[in-house]
N, C-alpha and C. Protein backbone atom coordinates (compact mmCIF):
# COMPACT_ATOMS: atom_id res chain seq x y z
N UNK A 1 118.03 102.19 116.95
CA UNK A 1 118.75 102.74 115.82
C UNK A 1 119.50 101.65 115.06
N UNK A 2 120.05 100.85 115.64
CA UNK A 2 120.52 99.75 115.29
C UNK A 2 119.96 98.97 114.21
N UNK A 3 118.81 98.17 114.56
CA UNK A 3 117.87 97.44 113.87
C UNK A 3 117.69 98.13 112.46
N UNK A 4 117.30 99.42 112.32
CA UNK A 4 117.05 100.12 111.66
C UNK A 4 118.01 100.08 110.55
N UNK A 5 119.02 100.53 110.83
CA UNK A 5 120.43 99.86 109.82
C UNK A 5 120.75 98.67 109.18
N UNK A 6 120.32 97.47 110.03
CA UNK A 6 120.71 96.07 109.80
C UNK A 6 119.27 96.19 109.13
N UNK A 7 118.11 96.13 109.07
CA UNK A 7 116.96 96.04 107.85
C UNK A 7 117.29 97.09 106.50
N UNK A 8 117.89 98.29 106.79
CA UNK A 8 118.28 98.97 105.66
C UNK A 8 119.72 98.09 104.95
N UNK A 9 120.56 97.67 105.58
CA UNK A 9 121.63 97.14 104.86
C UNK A 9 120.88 95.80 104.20
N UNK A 10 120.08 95.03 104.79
CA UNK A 10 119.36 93.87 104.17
C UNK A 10 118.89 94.59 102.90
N UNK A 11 117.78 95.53 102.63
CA UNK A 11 117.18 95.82 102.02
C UNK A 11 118.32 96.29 100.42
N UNK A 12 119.06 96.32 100.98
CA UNK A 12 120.07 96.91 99.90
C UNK A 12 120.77 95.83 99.06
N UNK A 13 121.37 95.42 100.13
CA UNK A 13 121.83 93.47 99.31
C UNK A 13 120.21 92.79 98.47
N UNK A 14 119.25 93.02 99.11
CA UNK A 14 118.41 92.17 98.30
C UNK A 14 118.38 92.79 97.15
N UNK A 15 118.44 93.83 96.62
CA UNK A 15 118.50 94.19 95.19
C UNK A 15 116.84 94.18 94.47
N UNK A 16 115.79 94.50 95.29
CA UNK A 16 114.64 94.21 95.07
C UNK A 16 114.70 95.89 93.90
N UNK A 17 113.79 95.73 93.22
CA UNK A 17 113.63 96.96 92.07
C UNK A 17 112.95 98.31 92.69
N UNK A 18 112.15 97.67 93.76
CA UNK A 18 111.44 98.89 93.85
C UNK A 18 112.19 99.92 95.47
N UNK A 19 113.32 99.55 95.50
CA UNK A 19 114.15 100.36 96.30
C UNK A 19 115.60 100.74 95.94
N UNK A 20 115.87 102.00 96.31
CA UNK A 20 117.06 102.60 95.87
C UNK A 20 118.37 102.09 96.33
N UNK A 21 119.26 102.92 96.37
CA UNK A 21 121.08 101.73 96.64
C UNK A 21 120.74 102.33 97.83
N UNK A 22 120.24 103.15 98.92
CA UNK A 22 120.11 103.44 99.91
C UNK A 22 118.63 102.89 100.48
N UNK A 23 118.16 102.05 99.64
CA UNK A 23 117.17 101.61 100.63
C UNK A 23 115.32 101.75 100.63
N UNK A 24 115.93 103.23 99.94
CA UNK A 24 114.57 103.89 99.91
C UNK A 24 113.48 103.44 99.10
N UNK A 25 112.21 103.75 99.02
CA UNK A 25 111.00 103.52 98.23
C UNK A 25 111.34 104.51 96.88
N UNK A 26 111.27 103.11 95.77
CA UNK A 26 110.87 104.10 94.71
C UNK A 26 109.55 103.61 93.63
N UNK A 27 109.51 103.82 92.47
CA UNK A 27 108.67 103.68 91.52
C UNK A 27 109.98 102.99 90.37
N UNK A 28 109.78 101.46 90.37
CA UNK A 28 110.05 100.95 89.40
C UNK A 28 110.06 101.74 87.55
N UNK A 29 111.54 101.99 86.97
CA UNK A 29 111.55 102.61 85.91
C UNK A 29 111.02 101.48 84.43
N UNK A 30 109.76 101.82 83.93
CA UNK A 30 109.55 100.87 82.89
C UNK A 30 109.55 101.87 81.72
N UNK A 31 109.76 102.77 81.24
CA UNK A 31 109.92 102.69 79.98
C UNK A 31 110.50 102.64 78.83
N UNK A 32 111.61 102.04 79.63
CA UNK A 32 112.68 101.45 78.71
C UNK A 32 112.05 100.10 77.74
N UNK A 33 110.98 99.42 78.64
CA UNK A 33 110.73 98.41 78.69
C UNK A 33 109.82 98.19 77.23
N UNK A 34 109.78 97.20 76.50
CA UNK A 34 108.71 97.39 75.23
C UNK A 34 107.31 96.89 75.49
N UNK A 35 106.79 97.20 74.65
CA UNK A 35 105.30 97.62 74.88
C UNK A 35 104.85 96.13 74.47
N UNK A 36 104.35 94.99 75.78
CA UNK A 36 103.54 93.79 74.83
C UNK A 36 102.23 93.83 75.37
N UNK A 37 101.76 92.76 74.26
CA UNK A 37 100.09 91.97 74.45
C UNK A 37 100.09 91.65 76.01
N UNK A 38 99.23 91.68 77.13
CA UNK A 38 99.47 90.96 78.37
C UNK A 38 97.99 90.95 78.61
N UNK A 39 97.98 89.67 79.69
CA UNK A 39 96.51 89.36 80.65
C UNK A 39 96.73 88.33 81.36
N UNK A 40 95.91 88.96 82.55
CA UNK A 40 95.51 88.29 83.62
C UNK A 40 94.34 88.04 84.10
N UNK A 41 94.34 87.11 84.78
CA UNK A 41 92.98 86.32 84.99
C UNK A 41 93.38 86.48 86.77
N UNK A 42 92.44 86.58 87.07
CA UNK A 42 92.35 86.53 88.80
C UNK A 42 90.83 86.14 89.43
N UNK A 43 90.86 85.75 90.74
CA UNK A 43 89.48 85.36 91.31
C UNK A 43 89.40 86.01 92.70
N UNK A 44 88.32 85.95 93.39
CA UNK A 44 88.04 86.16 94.54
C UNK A 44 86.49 85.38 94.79
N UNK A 45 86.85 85.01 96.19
CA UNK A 45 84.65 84.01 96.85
C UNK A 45 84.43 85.36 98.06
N UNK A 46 83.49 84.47 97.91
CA UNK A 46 82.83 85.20 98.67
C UNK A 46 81.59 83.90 98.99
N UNK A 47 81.89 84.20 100.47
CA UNK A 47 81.36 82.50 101.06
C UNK A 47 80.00 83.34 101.94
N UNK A 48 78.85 82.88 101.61
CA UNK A 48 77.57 83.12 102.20
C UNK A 48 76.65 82.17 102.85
N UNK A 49 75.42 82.33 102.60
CA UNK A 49 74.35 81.18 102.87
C UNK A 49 73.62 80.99 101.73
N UNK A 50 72.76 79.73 101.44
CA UNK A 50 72.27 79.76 100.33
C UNK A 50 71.32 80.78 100.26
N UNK A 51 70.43 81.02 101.31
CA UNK A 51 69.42 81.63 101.13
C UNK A 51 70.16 83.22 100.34
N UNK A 52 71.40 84.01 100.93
CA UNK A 52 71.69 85.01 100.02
C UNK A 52 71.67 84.48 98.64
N UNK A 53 72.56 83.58 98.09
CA UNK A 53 72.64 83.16 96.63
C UNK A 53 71.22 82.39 96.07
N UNK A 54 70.45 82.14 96.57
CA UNK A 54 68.60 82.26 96.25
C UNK A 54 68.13 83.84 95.80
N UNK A 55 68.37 84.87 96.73
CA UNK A 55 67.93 85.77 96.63
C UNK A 55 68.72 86.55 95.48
N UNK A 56 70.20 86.43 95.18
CA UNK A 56 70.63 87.15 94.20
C UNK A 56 69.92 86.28 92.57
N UNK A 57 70.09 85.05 92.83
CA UNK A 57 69.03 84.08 91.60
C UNK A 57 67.82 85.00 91.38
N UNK A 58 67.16 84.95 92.69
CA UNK A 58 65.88 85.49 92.16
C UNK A 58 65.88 86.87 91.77
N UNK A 59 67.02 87.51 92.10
CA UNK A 59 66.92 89.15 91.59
C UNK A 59 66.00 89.73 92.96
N UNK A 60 65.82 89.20 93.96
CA UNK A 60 65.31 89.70 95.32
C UNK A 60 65.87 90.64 96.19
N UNK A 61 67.09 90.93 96.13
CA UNK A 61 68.47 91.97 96.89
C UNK A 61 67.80 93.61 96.76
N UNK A 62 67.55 93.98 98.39
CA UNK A 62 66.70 95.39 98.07
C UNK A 62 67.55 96.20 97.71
N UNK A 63 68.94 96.19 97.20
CA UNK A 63 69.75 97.06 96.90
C UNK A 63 69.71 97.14 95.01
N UNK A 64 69.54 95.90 94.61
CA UNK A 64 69.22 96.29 92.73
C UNK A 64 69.94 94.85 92.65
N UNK A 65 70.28 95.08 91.22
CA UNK A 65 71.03 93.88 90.68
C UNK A 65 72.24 93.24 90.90
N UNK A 66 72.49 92.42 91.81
CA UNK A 66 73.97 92.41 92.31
C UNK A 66 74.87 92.05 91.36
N UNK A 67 74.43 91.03 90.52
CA UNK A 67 75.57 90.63 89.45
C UNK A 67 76.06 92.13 88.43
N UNK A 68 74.85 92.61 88.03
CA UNK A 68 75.26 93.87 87.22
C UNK A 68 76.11 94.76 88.08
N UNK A 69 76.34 95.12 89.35
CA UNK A 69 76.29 96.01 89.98
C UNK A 69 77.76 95.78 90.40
N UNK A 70 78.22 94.69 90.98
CA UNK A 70 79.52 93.57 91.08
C UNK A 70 80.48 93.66 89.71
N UNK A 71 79.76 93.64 88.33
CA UNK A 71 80.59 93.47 87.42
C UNK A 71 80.64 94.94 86.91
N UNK A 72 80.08 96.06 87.22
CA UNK A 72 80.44 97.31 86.54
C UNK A 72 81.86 97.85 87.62
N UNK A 73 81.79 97.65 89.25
CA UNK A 73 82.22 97.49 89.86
C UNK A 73 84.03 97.64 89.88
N UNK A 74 83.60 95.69 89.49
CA UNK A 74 85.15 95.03 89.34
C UNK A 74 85.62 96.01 87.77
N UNK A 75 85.21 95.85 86.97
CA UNK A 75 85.58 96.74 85.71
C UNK A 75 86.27 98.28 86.21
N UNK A 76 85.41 99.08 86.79
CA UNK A 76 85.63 100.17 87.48
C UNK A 76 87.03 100.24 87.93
N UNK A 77 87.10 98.90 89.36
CA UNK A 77 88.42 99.06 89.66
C UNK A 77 89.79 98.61 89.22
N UNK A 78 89.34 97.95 88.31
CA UNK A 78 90.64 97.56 87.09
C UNK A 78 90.84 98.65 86.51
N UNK A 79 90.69 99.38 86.27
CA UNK A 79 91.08 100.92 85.30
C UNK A 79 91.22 101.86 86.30
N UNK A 80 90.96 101.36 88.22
CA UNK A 80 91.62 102.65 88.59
C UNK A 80 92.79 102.06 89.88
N UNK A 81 93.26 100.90 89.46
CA UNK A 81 94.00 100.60 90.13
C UNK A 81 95.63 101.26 90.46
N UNK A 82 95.72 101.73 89.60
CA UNK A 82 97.27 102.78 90.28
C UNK A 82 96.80 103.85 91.05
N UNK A 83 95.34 104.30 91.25
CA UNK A 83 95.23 105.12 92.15
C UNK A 83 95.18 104.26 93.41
N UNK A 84 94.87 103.37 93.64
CA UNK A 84 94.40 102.51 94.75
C UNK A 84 96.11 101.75 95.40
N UNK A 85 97.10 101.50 94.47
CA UNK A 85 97.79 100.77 94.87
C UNK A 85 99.46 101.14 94.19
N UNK A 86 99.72 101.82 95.75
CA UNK A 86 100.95 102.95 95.42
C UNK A 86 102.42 102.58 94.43
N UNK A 87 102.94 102.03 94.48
CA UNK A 87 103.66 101.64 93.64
C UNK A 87 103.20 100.86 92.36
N UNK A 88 102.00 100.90 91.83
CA UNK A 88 101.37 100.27 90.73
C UNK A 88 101.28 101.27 89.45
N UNK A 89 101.63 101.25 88.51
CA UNK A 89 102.27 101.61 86.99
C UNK A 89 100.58 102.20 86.37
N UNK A 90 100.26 102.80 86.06
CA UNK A 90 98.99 102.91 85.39
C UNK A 90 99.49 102.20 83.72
N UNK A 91 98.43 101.26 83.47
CA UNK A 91 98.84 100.78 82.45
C UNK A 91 96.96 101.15 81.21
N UNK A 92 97.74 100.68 80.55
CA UNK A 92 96.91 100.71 79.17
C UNK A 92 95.71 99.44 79.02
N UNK A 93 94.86 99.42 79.78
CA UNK A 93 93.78 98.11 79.81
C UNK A 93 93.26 98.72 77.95
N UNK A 94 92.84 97.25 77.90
CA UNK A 94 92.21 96.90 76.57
C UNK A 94 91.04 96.69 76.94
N UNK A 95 90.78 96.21 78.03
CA UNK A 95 89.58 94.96 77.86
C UNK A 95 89.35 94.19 79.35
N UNK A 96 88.59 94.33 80.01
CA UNK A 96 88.01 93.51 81.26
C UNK A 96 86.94 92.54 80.57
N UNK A 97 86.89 91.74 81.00
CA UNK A 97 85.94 90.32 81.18
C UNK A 97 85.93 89.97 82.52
N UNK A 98 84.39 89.93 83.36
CA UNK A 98 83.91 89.76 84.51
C UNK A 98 82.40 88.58 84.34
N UNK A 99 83.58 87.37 85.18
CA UNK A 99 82.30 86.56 85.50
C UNK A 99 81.82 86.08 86.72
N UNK A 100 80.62 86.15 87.01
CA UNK A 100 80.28 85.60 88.44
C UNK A 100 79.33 84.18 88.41
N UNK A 101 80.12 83.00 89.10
CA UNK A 101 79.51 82.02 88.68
C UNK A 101 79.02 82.11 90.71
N UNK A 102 77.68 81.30 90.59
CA UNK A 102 76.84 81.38 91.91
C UNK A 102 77.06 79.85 92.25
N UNK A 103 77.38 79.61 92.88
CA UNK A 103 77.24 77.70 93.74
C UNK A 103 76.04 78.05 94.78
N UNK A 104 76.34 77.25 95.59
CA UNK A 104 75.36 76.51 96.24
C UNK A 104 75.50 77.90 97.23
N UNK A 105 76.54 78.39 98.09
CA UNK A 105 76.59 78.89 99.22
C UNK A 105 77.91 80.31 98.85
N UNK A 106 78.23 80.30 97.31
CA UNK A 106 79.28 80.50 97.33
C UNK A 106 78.97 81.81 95.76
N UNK A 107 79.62 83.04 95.99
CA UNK A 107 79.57 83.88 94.53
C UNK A 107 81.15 83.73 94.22
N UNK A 108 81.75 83.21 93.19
CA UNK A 108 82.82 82.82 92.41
C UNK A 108 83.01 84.53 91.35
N UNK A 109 83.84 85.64 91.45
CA UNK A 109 84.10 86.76 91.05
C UNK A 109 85.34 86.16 90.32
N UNK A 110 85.51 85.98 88.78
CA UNK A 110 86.35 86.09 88.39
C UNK A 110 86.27 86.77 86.89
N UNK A 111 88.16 87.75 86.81
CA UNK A 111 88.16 88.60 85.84
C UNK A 111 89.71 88.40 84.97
N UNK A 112 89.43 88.82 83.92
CA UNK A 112 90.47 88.45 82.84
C UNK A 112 90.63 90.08 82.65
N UNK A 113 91.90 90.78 82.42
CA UNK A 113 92.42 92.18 82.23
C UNK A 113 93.41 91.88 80.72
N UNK A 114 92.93 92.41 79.97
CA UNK A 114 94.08 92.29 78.56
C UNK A 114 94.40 93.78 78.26
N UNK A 115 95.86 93.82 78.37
CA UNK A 115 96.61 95.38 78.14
C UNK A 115 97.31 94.93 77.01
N UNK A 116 97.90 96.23 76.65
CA UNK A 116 99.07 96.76 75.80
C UNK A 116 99.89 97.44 76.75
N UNK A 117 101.10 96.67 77.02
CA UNK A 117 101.75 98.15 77.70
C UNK A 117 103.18 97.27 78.28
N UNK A 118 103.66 97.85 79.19
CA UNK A 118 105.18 98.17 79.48
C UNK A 118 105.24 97.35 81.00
N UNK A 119 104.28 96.85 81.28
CA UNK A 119 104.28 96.31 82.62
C UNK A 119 102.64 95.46 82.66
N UNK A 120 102.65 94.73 83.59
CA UNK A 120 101.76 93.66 83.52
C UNK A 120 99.97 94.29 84.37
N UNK A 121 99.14 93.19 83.98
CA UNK A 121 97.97 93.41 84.51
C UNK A 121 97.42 92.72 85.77
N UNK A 122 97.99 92.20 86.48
CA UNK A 122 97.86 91.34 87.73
C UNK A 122 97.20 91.77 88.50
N UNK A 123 97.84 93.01 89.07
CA UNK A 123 97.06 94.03 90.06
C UNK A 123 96.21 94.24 89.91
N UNK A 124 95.59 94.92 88.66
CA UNK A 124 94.33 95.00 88.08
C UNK A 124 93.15 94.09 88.21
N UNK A 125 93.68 92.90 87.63
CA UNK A 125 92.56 91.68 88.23
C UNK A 125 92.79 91.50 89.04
N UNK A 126 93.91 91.42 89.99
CA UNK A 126 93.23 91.27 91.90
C UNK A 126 92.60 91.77 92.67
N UNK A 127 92.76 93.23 92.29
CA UNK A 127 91.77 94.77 92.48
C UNK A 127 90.32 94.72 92.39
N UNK A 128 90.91 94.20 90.65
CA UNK A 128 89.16 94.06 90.26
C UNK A 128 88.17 93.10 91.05
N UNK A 129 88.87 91.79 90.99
CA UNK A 129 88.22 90.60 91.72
C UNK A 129 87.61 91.07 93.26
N UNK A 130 89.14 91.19 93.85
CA UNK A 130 88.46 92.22 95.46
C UNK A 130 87.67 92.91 95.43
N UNK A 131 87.34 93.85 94.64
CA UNK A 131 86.50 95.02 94.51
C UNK A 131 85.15 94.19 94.44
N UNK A 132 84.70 93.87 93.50
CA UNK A 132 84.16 92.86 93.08
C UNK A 132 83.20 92.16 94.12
N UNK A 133 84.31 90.99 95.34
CA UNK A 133 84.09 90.68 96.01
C UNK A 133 83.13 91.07 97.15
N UNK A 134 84.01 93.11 97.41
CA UNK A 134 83.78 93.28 98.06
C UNK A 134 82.10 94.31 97.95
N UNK A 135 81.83 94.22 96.48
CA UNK A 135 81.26 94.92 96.49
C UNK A 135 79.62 93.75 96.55
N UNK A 136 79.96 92.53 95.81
CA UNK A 136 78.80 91.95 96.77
C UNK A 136 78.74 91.37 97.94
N UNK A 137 79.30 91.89 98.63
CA UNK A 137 78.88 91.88 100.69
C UNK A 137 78.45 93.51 100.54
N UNK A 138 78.56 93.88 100.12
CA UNK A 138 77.85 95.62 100.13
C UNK A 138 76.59 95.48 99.82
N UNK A 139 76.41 94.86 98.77
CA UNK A 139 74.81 94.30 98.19
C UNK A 139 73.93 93.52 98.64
N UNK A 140 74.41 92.92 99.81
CA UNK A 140 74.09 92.06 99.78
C UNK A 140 74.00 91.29 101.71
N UNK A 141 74.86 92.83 102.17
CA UNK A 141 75.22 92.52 103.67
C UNK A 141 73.71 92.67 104.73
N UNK A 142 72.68 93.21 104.43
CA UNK A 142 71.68 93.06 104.81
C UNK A 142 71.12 91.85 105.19
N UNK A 143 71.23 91.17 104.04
CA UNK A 143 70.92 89.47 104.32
C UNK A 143 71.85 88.60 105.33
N UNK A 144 73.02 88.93 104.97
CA UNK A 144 74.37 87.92 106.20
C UNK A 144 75.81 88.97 106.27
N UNK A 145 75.24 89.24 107.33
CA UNK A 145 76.73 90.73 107.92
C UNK A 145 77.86 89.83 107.91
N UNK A 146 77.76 88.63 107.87
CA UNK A 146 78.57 87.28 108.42
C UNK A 146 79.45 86.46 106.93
N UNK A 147 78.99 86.90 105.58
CA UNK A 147 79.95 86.66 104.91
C UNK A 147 81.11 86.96 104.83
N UNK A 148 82.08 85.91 103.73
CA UNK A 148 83.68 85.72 103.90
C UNK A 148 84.05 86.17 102.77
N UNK A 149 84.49 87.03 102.58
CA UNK A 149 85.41 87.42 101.18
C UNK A 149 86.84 86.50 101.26
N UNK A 150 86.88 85.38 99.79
CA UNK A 150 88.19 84.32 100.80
C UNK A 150 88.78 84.35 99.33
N UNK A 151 90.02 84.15 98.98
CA UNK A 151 90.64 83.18 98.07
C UNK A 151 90.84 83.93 96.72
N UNK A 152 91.36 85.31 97.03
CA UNK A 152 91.84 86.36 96.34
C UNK A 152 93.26 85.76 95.78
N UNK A 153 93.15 85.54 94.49
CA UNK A 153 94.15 84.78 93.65
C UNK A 153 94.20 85.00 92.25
N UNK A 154 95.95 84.88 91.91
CA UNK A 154 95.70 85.08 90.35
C UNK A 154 95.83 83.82 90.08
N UNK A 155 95.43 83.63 88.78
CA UNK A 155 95.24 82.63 88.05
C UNK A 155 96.08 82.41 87.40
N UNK A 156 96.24 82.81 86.13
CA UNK A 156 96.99 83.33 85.41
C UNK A 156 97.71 84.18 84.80
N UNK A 157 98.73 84.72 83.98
CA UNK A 157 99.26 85.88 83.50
C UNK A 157 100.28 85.30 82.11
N UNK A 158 99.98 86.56 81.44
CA UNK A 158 101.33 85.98 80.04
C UNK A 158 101.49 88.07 79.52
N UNK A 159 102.59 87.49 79.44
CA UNK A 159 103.16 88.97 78.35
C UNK A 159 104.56 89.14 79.27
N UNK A 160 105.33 90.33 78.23
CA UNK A 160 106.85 90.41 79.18
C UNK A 160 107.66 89.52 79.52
N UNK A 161 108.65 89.18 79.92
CA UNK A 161 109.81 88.21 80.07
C UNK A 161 109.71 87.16 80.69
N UNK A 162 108.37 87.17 81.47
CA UNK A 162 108.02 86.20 82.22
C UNK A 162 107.30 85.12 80.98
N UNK A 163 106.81 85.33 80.34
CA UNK A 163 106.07 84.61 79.37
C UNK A 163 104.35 84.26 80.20
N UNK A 164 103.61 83.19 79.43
CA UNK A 164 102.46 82.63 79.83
C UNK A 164 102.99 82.10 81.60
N UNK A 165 102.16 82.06 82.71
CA UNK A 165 102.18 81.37 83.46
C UNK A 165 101.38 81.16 84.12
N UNK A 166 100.49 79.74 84.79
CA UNK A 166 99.53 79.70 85.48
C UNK A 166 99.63 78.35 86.63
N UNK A 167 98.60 79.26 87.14
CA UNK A 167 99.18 78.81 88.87
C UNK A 167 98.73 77.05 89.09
N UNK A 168 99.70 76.48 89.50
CA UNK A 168 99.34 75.15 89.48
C UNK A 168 98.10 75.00 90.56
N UNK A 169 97.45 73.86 89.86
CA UNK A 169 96.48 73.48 90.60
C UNK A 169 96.31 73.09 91.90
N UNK A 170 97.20 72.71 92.85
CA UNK A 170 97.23 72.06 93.97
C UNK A 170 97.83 73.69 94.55
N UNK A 171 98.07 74.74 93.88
CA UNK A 171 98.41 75.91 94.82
C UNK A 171 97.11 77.15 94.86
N UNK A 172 95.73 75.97 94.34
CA UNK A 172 94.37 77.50 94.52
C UNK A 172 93.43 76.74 95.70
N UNK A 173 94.26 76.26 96.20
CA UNK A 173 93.29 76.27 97.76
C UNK A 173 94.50 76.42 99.04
């Protein structure tokens, strides 16, 4: 019972937004907040063998097209990310951009989210990217049950009080 108190009294001094003067879980109030331009850019890998990234080249995957299939996907879950992620704001997407660049051993999932709205798009492209990610090992798990979904990261973000910001280089590995 104890403990329990001393993490609720912590939780209270920290003054974090998304909890009440008692502690509790809430839903951050934004609509006070004004409505800006915002986007985010986020990534996710997905670490394989070459022979999978041969076979998605060649369009060989007995499941269909993985790149098409990956990018309707990640799109998908950028527009349903407040269902997916409980304290997340449903916001006003404009616009997904989904690219998948292929290396040697490696599918590179990255997505840009541009809103209008009262709160930011971050979630959205991390969602999306994961989703994304995860949706080519779905496509693709036949060939290597043994791939790595790794390196779920934002990139960038601008809009709201925070302004433009992007993640220094020596902090995406």
């Amino acid at each position: 019972m104890g403990s329990k108190r001393v993490a609720c009294d912590v939780m209270k001094r920290s003054s974090l937004a998304h909890l009440t003067d008692k502690g509790e879980v809430r839903m951050v109030k934004v609509g006070d907040k004004s409505k800006t331009v915002r986007f985010a850019i986020a990534r996710a890998e997905v670490e394989t063998t070459k022979a999978v990234i041969d076979a998605v080249r060649r369009s060989e995957v007995a499941k269909g097209d993985v790149l098409a299939v990956v990018r309707i996907a990640t799109i998908g879950a950028c527009k349903r990310t407040s269902e997916l992620i409980p304290l997340c704001h449903p916001i006003a997407v404009t616009g997904v951009d989904v690219q998948v660049t292929l290396t040697r051993t490696r599918a590179v999932i990255e997505v840009r989210v541009d809103a209008d709205d009262r709160t930011g798009a971050e979630m959205e492209a991390m969602v999306g990217a994961s989703v994304g990610a995860l949706t080519f090992y779905d496509m693709c798990k036949s060939l290597d049950r043994w791939m790595k979904v790794t390196q779920v990261l934002l990139l960038e973000k601008s809009g709201g009080k925070s302004g433009y910001q992007k993640r220094p280089r020596e902090a995406t590995r």
